[in-house]
Protein backbone atom coordinates (compact mmCIF):
# COMPACT_ATOMS: atom_id res chain seq x y z
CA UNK A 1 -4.70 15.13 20.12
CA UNK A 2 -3.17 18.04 19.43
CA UNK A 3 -2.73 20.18 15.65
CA UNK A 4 0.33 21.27 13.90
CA UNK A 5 0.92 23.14 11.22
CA UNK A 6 2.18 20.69 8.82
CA UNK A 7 -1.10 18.89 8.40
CA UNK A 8 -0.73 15.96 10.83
CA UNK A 9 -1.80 15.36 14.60
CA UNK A 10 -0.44 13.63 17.12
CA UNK A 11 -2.42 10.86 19.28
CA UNK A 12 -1.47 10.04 22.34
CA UNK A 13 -2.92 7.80 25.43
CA UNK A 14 -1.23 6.90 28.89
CA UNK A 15 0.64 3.47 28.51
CA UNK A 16 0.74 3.08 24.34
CA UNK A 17 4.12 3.11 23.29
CA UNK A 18 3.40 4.75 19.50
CA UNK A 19 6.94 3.74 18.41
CA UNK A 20 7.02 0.47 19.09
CA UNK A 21 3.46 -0.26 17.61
CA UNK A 22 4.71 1.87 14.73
CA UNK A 23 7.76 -0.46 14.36
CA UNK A 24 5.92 -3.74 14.83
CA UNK A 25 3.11 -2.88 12.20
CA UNK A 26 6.41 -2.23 10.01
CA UNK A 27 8.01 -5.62 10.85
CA UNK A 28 4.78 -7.07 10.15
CA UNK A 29 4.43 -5.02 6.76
CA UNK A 30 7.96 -6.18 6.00
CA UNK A 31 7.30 -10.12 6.66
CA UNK A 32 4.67 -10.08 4.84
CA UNK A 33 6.06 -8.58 1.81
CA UNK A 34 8.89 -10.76 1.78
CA UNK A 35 6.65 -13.71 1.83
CA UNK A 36 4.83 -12.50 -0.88
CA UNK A 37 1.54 -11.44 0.59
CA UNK A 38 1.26 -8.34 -1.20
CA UNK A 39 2.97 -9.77 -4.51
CA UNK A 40 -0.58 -9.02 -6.34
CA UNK A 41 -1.63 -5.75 -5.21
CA UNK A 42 1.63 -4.75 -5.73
CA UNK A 43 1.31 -1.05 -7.78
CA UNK A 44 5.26 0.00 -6.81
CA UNK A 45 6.21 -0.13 -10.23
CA UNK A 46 3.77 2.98 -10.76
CA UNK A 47 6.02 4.91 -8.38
CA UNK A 48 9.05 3.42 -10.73
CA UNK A 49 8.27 5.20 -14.20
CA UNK A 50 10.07 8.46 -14.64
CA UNK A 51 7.95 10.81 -15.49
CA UNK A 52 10.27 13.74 -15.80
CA UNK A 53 11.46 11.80 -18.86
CA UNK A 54 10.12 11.32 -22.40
CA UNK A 55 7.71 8.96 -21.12
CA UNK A 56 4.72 8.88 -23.55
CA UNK A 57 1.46 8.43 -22.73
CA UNK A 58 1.27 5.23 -24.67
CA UNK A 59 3.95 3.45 -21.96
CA UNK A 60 1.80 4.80 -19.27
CA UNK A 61 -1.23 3.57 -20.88
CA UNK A 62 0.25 -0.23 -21.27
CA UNK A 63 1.79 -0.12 -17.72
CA UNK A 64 -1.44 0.87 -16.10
CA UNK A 65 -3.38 -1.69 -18.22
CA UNK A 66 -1.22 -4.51 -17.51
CA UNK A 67 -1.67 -3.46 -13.75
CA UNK A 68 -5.77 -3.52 -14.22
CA UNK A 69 -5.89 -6.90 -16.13
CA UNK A 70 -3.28 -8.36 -13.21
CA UNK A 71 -5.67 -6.92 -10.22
CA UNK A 72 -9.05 -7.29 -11.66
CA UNK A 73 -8.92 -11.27 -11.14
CA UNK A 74 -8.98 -11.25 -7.04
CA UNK A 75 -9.04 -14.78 -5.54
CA UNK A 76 -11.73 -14.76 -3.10
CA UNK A 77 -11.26 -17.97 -2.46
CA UNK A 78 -10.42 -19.14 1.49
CA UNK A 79 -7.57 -17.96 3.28
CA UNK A 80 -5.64 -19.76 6.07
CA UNK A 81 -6.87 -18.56 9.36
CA UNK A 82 -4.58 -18.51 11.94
CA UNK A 83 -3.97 -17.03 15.52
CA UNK A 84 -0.87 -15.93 17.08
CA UNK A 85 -1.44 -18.59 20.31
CA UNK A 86 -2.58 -17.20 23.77
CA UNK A 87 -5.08 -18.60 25.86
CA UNK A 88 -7.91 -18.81 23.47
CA UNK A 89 -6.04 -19.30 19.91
CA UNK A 90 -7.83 -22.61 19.11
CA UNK A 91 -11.13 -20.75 20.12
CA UNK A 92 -10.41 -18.04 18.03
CA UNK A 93 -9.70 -19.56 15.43
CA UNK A 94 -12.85 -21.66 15.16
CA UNK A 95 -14.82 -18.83 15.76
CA UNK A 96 -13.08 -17.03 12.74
CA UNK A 97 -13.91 -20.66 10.73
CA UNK A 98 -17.58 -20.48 11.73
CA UNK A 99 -18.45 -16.47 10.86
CA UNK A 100 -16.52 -17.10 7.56
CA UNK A 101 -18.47 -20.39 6.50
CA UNK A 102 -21.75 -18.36 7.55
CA UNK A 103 -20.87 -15.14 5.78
CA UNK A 104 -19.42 -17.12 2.77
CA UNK A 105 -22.68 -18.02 1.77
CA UNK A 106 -24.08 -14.57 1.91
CA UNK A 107 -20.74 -13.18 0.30
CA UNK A 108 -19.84 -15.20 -2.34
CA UNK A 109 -22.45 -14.62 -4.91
CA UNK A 110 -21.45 -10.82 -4.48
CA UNK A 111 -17.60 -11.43 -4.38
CA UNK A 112 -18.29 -13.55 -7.68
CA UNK A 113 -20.43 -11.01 -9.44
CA UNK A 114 -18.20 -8.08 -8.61
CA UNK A 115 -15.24 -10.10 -10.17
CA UNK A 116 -16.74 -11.14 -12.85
CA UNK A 117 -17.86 -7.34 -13.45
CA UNK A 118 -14.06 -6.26 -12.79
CA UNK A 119 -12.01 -8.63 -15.72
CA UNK A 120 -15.21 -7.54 -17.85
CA UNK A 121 -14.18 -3.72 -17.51
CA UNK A 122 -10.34 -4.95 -17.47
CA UNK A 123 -10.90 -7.15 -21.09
CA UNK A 124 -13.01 -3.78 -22.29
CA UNK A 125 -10.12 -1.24 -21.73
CA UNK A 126 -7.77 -3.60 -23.11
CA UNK A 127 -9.82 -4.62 -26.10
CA UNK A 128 -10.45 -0.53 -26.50
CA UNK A 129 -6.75 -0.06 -26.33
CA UNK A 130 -5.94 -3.17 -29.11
CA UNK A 131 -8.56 -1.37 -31.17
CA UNK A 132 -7.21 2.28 -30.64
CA UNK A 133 -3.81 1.04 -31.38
CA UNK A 134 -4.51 -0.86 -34.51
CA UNK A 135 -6.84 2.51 -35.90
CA UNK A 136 -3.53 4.51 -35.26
CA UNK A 137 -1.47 2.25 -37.22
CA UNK A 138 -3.45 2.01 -40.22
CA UNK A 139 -4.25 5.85 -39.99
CA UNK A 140 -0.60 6.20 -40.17
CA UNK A 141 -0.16 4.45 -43.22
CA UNK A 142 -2.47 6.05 -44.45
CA UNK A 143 -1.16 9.47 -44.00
CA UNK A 144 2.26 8.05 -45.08
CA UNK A 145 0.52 6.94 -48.42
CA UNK A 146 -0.80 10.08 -49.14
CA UNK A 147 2.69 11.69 -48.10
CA UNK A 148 4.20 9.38 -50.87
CA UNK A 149 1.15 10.69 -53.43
CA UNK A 150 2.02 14.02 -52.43
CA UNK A 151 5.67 13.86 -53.03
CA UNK A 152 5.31 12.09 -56.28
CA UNK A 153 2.97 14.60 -57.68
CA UNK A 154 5.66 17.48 -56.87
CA UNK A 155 8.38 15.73 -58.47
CA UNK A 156 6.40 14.87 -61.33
CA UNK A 157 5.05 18.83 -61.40
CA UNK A 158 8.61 19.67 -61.26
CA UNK A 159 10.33 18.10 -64.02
């Protein structure tokens, strides 16, 4: 390893080709995402808004909660195990099958209580944000009603 100055380092070892590893992880990255792997954890759209803009807070606020409410419901629920062949694919794949029907026993009451706890916090902030939003509104009518008062008392002062 060796340090530059712009913050990154270099690994190296005899016999790893780093760009070709670096170009299959991409493939992979890029199969995947076409296939709609990482549809739900997709946060890409944060990158999207335009901040230099007049983007109020208030956009933000309903992006980022429509992210949480989508991503607080995780499916922990079994995924297809699969091996890429080789000698001992069918071994390896039982294997896999075995340590995740023993560790889904241990797991699951945690995974479940953990997402349970995460759409509770999710339906909180967006309950919090219905309320907010529906104290603004009437606050503003009420400030508008009082405008009106005002404004009728000067004309009425006037004449």
């Amino acid at each position: 390893m060796s340090g530059r100055d712009d913050g990154e380092f270099e690994v190296s070892a005899p016999a790893v080709d780093a760009e070709a590893l670096v170009r299959k992880i991409r493939e992979e990255v890029r199969r995947k995402r076409e296939s709609g792997a990482y549809g739900d954890y997709d946060l890409s759209g944060l990158a999207e808004l335009d901040y230099e803009k007049d983007l109020k807070e208030e956009d933000f606020l309903r992006y980022y909660l429509q992210v949480v409410e989508r991503l607080a419901d995780v499916n922990y629920g079994d995924f297809e195990i699969v091996s890429k062949g080789g000698p001992f694919g069918r071994v390896e794949v039982l294997l896999k099958k075995v340590i995740w029907k023993v560790l889904r026993f241990y797991t699951y009451r945690l995974f479940s209580q953990q997402r349970e706890f995460d759409c509770q916090v999710a339906e909180a902030l967006q309950s919090h944000y219905r309320w907010s939003r529906s104290e603004i509104d009437r606050l503003n009518g009420e400030i508008s009603a009082l405008r009106d008062r005002l404004e009728e008392g000067g004309k009425q002062a006037g004449s």
